[in-house]
C-alpha atoms as a PDB file:
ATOM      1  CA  UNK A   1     -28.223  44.931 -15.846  1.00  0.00           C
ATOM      2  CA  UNK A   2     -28.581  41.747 -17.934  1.00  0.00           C
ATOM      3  CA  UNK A   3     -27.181  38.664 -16.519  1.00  0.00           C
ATOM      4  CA  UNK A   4     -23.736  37.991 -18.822  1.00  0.00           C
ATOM      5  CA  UNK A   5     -24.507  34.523 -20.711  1.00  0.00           C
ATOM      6  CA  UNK A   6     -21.084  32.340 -21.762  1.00  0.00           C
ATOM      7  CA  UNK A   7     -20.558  29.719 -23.514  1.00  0.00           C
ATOM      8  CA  UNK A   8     -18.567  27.432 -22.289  1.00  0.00           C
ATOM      9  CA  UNK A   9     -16.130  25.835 -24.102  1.00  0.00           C
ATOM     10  CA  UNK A  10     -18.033  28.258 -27.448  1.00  0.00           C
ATOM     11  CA  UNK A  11     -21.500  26.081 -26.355  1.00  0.00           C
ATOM     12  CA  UNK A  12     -20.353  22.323 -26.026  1.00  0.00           C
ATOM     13  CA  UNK A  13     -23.675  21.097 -25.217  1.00  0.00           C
ATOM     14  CA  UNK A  14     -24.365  22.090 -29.203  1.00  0.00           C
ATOM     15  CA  UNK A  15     -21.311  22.461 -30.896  1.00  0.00           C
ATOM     16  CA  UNK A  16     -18.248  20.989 -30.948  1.00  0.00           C
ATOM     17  CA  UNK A  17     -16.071  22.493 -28.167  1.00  0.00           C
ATOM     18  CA  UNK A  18     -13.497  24.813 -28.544  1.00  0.00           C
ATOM     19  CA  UNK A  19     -13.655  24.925 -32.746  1.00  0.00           C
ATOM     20  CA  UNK A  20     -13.899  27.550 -34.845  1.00  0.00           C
ATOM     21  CA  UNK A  21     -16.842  26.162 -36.648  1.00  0.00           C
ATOM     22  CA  UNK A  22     -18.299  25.512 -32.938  1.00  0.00           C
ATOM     23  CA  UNK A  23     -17.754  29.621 -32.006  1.00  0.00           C
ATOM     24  CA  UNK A  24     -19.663  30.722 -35.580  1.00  0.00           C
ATOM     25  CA  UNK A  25     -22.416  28.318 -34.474  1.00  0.00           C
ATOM     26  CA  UNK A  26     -23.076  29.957 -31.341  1.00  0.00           C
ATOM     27  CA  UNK A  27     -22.371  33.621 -32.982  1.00  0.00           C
ATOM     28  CA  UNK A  28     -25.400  32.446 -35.388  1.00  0.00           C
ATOM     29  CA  UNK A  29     -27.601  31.989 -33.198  1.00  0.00           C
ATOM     30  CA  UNK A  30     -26.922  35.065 -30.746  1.00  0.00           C
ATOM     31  CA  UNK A  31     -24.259  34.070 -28.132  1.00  0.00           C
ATOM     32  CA  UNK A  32     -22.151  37.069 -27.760  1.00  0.00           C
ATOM     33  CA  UNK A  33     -19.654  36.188 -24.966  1.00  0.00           C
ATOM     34  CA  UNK A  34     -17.826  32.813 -24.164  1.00  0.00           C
ATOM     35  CA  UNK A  35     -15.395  31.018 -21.969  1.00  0.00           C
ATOM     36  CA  UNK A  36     -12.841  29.118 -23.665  1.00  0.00           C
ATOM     37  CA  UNK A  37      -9.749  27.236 -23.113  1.00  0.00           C
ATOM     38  CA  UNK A  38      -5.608  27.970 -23.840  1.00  0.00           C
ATOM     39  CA  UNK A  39      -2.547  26.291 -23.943  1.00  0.00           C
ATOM     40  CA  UNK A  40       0.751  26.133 -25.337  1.00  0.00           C
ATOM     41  CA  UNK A  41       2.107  24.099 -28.012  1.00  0.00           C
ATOM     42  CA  UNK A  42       6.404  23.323 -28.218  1.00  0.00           C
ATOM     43  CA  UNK A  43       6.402  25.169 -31.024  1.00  0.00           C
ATOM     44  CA  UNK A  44       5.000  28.077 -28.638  1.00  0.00           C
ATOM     45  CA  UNK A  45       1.295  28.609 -30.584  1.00  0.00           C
ATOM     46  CA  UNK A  46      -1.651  29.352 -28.017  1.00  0.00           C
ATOM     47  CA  UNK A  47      -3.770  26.929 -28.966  1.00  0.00           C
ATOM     48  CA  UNK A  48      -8.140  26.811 -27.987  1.00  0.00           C
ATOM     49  CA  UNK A  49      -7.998  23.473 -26.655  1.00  0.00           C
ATOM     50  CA  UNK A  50      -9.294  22.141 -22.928  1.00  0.00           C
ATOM     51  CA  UNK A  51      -7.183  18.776 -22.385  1.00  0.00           C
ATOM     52  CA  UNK A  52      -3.653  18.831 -21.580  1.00  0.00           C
ATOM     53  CA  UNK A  53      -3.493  16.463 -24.197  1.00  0.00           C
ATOM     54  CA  UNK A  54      -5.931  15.290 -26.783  1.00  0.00           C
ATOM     55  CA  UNK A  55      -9.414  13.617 -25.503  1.00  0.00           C
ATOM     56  CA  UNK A  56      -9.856  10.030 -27.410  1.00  0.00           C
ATOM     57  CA  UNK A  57     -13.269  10.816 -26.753  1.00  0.00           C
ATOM     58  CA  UNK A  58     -13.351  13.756 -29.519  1.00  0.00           C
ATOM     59  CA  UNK A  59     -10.221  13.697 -31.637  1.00  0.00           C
ATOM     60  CA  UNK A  60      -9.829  11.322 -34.346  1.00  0.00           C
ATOM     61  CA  UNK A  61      -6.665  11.163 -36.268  1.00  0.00           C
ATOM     62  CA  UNK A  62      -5.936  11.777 -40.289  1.00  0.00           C
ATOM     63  CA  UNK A  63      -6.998   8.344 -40.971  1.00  0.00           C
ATOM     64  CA  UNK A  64     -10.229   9.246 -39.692  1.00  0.00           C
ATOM     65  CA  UNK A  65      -9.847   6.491 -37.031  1.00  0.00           C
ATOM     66  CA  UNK A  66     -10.781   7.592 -33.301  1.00  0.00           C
ATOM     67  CA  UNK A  67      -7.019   8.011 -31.464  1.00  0.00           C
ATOM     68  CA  UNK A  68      -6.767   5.051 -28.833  1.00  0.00           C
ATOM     69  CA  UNK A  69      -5.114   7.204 -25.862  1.00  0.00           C
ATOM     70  CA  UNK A  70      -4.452  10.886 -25.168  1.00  0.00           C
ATOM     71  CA  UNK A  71      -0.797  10.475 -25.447  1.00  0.00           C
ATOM     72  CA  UNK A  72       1.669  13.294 -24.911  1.00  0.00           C
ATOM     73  CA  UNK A  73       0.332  16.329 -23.435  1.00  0.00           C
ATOM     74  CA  UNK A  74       0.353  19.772 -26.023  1.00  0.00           C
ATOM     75  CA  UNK A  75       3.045  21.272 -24.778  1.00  0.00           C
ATOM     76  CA  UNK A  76       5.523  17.932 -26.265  1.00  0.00           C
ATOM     77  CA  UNK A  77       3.343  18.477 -29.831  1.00  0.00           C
ATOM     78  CA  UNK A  78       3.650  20.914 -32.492  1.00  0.00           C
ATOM     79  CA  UNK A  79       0.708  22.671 -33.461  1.00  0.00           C
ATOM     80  CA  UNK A  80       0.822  21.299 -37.174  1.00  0.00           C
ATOM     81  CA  UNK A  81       0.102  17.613 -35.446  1.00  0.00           C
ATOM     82  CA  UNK A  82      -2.729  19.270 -33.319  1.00  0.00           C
ATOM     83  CA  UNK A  83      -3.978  20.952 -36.693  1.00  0.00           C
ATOM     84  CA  UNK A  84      -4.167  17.335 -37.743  1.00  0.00           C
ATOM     85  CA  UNK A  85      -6.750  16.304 -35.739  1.00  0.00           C
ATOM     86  CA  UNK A  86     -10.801  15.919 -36.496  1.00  0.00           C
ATOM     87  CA  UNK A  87     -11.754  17.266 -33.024  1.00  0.00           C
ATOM     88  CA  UNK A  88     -15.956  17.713 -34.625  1.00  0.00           C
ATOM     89  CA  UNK A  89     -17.573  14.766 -33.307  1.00  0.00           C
ATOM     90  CA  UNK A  90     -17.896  12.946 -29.848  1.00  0.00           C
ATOM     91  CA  UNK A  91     -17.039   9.459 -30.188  1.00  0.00           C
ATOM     92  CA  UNK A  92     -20.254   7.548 -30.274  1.00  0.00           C
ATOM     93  CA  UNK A  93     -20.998   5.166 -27.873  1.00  0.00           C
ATOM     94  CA  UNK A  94     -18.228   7.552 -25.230  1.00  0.00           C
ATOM     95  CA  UNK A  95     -19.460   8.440 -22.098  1.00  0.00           C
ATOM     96  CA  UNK A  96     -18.564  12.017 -22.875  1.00  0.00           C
ATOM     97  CA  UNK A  97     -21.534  11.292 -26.044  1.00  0.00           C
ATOM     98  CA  UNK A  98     -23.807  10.483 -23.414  1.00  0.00           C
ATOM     99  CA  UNK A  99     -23.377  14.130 -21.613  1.00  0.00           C
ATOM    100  CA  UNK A 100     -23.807  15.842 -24.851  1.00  0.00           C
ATOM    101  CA  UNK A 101     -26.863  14.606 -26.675  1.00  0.00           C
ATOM    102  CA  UNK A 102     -27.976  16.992 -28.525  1.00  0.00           C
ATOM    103  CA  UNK A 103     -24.288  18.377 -29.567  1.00  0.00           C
ATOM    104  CA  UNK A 104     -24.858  19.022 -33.713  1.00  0.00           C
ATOM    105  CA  UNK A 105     -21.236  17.534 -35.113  1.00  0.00           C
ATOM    106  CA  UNK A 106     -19.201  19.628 -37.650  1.00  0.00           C
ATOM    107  CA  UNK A 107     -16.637  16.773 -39.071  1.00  0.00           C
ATOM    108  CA  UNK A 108     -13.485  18.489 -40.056  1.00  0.00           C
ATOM    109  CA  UNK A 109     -13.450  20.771 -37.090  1.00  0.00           C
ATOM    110  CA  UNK A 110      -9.787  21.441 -36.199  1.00  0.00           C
ATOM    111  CA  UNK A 111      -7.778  22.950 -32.807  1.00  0.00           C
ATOM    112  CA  UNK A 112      -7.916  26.654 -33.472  1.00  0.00           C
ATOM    113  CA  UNK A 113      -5.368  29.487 -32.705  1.00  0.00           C
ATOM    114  CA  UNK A 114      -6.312  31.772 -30.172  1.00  0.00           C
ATOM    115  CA  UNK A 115      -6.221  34.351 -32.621  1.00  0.00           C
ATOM    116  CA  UNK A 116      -8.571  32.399 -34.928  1.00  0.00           C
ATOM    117  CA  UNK A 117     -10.766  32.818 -32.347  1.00  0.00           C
ATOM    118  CA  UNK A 118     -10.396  36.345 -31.239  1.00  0.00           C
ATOM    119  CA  UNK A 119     -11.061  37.334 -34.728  1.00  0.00           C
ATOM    120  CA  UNK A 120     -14.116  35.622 -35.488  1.00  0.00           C
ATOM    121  CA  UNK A 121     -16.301  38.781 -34.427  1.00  0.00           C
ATOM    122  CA  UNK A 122     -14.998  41.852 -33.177  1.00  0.00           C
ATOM    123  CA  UNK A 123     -18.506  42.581 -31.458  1.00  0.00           C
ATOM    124  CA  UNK A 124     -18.046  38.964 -28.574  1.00  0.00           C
ATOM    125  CA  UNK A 125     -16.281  38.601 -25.676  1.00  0.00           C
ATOM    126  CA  UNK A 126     -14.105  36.026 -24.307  1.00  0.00           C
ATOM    127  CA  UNK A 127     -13.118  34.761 -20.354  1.00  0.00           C
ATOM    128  CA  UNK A 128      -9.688  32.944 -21.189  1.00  0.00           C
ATOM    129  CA  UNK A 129      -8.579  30.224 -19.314  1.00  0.00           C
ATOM    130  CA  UNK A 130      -5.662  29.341 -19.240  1.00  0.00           C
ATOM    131  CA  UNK A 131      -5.206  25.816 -18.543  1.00  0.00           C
ATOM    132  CA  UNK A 132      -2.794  25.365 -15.743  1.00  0.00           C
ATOM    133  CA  UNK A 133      -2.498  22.227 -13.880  1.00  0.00           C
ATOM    134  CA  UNK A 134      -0.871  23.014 -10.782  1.00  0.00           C
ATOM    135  CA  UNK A 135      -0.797  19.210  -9.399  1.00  0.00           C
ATOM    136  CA  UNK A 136       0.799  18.630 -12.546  1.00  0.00           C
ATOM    137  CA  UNK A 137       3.051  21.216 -13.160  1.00  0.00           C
ATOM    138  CA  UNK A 138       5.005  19.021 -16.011  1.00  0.00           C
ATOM    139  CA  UNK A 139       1.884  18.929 -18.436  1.00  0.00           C
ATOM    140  CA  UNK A 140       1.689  22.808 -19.292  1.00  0.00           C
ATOM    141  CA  UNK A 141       4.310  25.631 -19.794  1.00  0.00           C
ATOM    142  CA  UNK A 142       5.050  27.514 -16.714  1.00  0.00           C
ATOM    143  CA  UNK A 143       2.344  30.273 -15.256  1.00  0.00           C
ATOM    144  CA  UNK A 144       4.412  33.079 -16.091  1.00  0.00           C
ATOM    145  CA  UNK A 145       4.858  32.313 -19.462  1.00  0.00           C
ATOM    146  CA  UNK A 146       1.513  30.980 -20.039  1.00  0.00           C
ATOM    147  CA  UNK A 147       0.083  34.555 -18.968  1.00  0.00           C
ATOM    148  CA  UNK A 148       2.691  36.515 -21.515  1.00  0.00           C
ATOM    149  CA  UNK A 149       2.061  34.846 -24.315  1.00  0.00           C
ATOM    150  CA  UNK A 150      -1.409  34.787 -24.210  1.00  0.00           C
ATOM    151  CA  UNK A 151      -1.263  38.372 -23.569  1.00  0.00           C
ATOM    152  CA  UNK A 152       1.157  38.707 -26.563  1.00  0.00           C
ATOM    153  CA  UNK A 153      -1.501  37.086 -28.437  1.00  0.00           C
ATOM    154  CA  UNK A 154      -4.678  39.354 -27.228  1.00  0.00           C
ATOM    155  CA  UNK A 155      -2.221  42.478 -27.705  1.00  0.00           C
ATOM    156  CA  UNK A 156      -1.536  41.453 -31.291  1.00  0.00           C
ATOM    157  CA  UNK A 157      -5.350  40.998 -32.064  1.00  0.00           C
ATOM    158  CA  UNK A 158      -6.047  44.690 -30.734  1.00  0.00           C
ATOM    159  CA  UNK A 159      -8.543  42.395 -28.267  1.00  0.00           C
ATOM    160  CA  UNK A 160      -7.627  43.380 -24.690  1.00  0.00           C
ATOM    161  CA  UNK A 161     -10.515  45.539 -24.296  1.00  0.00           C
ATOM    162  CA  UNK A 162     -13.102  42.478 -24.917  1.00  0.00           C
ATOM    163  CA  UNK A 163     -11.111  39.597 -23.350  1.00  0.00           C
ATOM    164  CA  UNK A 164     -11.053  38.521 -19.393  1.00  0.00           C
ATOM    165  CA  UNK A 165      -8.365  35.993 -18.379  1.00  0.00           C
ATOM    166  CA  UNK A 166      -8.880  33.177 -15.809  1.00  0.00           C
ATOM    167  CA  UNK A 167      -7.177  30.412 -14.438  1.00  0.00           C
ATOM    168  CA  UNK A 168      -7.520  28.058 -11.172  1.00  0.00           C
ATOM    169  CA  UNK A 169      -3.773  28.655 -10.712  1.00  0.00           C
ATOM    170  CA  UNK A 170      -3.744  31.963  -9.483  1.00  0.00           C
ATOM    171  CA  UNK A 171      -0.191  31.882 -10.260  1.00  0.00           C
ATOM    172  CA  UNK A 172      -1.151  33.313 -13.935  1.00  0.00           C
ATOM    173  CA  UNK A 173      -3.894  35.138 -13.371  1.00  0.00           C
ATOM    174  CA  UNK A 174      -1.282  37.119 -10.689  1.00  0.00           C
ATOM    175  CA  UNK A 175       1.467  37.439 -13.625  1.00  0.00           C
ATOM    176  CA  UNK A 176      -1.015  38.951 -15.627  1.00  0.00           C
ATOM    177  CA  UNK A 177      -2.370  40.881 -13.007  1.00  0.00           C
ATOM    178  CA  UNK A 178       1.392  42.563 -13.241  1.00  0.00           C
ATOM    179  CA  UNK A 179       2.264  42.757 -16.683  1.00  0.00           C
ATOM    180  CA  UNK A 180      -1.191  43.915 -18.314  1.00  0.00           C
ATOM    181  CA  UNK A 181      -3.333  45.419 -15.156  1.00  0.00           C
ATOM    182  CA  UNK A 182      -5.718  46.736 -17.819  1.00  0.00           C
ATOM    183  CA  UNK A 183      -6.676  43.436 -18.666  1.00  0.00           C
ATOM    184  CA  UNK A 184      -9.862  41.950 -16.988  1.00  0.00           C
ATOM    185  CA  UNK A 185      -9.105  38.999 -14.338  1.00  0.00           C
ATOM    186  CA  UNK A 186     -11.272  36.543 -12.829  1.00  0.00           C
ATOM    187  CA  UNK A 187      -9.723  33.912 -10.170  1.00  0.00           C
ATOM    188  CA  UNK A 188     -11.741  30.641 -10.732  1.00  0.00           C
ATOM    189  CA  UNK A 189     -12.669  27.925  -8.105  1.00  0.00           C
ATOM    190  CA  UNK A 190     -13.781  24.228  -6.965  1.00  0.00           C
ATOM    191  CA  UNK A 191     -14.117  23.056  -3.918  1.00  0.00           C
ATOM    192  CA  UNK A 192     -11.327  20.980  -4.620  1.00  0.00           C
ATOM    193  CA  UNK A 193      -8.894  23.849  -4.748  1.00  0.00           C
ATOM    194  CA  UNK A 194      -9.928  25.938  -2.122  1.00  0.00           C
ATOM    195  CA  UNK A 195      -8.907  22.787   0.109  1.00  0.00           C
ATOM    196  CA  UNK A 196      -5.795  22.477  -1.572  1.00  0.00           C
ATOM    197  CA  UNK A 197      -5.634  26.628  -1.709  1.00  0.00           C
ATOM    198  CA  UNK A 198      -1.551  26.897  -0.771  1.00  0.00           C
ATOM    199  CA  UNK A 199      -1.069  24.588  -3.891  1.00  0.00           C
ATOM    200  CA  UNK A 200      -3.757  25.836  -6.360  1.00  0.00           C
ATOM    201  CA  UNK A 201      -3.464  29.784  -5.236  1.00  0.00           C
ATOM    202  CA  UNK A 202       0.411  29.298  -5.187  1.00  0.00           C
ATOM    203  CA  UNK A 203       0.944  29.953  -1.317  1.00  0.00           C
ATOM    204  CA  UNK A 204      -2.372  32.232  -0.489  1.00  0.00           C
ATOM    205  CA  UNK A 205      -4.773  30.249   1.281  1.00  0.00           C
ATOM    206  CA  UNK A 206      -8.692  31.653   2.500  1.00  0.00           C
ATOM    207  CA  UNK A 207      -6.728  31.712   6.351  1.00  0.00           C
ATOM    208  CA  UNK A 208      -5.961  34.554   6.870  1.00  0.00           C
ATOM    209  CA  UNK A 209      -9.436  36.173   5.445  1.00  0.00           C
ATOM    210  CA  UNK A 210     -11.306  34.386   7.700  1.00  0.00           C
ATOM    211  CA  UNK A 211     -11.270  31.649   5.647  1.00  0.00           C
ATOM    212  CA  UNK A 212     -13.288  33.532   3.268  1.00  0.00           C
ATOM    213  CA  UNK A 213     -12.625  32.491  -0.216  1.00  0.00           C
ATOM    214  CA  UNK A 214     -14.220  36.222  -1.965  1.00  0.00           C
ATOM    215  CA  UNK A 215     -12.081  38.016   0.639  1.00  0.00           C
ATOM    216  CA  UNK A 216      -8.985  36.153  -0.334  1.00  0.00           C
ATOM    217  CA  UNK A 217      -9.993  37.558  -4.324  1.00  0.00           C
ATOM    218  CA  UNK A 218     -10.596  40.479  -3.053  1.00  0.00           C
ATOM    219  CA  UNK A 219      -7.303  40.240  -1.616  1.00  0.00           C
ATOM    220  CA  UNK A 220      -5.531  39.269  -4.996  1.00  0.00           C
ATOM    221  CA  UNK A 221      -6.657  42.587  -6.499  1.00  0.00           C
ATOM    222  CA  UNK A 222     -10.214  41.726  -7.428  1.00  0.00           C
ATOM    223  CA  UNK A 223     -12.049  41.486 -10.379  1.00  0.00           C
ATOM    224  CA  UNK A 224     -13.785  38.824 -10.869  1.00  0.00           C
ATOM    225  CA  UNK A 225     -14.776  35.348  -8.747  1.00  0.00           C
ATOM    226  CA  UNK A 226     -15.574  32.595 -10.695  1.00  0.00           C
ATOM    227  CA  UNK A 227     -17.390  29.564  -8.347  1.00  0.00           C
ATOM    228  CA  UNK A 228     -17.646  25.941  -9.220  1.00  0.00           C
ATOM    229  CA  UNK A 229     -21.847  26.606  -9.279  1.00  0.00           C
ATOM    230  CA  UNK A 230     -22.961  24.262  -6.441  1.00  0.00           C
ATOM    231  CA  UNK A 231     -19.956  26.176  -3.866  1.00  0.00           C
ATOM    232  CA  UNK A 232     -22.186  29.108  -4.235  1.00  0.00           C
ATOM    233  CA  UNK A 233     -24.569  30.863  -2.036  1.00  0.00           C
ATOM    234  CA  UNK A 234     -26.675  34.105  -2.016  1.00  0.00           C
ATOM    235  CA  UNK A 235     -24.880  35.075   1.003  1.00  0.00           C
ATOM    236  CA  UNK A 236     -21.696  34.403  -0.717  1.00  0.00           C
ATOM    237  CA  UNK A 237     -23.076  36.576  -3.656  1.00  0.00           C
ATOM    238  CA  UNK A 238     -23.706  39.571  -1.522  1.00  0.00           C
ATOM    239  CA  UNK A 239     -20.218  39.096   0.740  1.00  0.00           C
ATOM    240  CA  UNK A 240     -18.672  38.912  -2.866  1.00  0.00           C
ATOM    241  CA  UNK A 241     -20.720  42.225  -4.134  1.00  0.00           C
ATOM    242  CA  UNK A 242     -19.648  43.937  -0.812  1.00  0.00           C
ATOM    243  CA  UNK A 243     -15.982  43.687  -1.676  1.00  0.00           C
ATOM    244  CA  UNK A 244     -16.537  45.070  -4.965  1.00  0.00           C
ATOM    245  CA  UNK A 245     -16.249  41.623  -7.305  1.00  0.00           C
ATOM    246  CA  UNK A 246     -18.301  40.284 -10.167  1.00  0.00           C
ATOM    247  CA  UNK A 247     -19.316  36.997  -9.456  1.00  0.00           C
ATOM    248  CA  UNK A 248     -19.567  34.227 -12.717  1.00  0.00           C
ATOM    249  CA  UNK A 249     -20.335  30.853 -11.766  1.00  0.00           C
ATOM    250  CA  UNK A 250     -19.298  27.641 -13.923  1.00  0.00           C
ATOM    251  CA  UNK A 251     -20.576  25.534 -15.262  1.00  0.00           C
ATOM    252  CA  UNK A 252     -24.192  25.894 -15.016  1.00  0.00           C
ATOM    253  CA  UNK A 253     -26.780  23.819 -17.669  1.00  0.00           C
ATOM    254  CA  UNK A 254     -30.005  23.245 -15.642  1.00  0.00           C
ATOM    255  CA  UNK A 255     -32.479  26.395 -16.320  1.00  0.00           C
ATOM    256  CA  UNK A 256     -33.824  26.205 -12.719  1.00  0.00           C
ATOM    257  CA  UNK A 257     -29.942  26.397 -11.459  1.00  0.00           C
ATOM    258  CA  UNK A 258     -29.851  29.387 -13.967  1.00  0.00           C
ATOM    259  CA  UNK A 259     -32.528  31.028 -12.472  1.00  0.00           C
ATOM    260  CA  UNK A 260     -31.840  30.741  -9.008  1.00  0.00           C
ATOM    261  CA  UNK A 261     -28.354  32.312  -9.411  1.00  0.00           C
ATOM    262  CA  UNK A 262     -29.982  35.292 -11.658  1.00  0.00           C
ATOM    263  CA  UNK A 263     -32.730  35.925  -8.910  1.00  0.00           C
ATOM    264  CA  UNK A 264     -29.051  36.126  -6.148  1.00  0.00           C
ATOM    265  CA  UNK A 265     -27.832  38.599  -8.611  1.00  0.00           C
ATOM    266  CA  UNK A 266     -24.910  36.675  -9.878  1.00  0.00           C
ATOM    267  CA  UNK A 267     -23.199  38.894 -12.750  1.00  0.00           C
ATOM    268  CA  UNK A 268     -22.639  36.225 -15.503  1.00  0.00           C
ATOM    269  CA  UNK A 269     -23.211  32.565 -15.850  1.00  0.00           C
ATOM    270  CA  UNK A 270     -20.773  30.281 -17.712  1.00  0.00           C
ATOM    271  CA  UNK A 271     -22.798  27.749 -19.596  1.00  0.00           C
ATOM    272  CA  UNK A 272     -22.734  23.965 -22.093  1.00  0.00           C
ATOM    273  CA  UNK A 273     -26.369  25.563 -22.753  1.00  0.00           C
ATOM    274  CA  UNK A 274     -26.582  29.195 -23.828  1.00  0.00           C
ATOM    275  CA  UNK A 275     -29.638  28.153 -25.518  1.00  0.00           C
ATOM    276  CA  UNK A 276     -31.424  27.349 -22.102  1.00  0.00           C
ATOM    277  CA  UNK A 277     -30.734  30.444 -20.465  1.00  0.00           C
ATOM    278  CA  UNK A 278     -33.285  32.596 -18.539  1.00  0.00           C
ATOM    279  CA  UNK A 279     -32.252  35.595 -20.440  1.00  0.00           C
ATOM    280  CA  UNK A 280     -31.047  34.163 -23.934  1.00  0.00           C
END
């Protein structure tokens, strides 16, 4: 089976991330799945956006002037002052330009709804992520309802049969896990929150499975693991086969990285770099 290619963030390492005009980019030239990133606004919208708050290093304000700080995270702003934002160029000079040479910039690009996004093609895929910050619970809306209204959202778009949901707070991934079990789940990690597991995985920690972090996913109910890319081994790959889980590594933009997972037999690869891909 073909090795399941996603752009991250649509395919930041060429478009602008997380935009509408970024996702049609990427459709054009033949990306058919992607990971992408959800919160919530005050006034409740689920929102494609990665930051808790917006990056100065990508958003620019109506005056067309670069913002000077990130300010107050998305769930303090209504979605009409998100809407407001140019988020279709990296600020020049950034060190966030630097990482993304060859991004193409769209200016006008503008924080899409989820189900902007979800309708762009009924033929792609989407991992959601749902952007939890579990060391700062104050920034985003609460797990629970994080996970329902994002599944409101897929429901209403008829889009549960194409969409995965993720989240390094296992917290949401479990409530979702519970309210929509039909609904694709993959339990994302760093090596950063695996140490910090009882935190991050809301009380579960790899302990008790032998401090086997695929064991404790398997544990969760399954579905999918999805690695920090350097955490991974092919012996982890075949432990995490064993138990019956996809494995889909992030975020992965060096085509001999690429390769070297595919030749383990890892399921999917989430990638700034589509284009570079092995298989693409």
């Amino acid at each position: 089976m073909a090795t399941d290619i996603q752009g991250h963030r649509g395919a930041r390492g060429l478009f602008p991330e997380n935009t509408i005009e970024g996702f049609r980019a990427a459709i054009a030239m033949g990306v058919r799945a992607f990971e992408l990133d959800v919160g919530i606004t005050r006034d409740k919208v689920v929102v494609v956006h990665h930051d808790p708050a917006p990056n100065p290093d990508i958003a620019r304000g109506p005056d067309g002037a670069w913002i000077a700080e990130a300010g107050a995270p998305l769930r303090e702003r209504a979605y009409a002052e998100l809407h407001a934002l140019d988020v279709g160029r990296l600020r020049p000079g950034s060190a966030y330009a630097a990482r993304y040479p060859d991004q193409t910039p769209i200016d006008g690009a503008r924080i899409p709804r989820l189900e902007e996004v979800l309708a762009l093609d009924a033929a792609v895929r989407f991992t959601l992520e749902m952007k939890l910050l579990a060391d700062h619970p104050d920034w985003t809306v609460p797990p629970e309802e994080m996970a329902e209204r994002v599944a409101a959202v897929v429901d209403a778009a008829g889009a549960a049969r194409r969409v995965t949901v993720s989240s390094f707070d296992w917290r949401g991934v479990r409530r979702m896990r519970r309210i929509r079990p039909d609904i694709p789940r993959a339990w994302l990690t760093s090596a950063e929150t695996v140490a910090r597991a009882a935190l991050w995985w809301g009380g579960a920690t790899p302990e008790p499975h032998g401090g086997s972090v695929p064991r404790a996913v398997a544990a969760e109910g399954g579905g999918t693991w999805s690695p920090e890319h350097p955490d991974l081994t092919e012996a982890l790959v075949a432990e995490a086969h064993a138990l019956g889980l996809r494995v889909v590594p992030w975020t992965v933009n060096r085509t001999e990285d690429m390769a070297r997972l595919i030749a383990w037999g890892v399921d999917g690869i989430i990638t700034d770099r589509p284009d570079l891909a092995p298989s693409a």
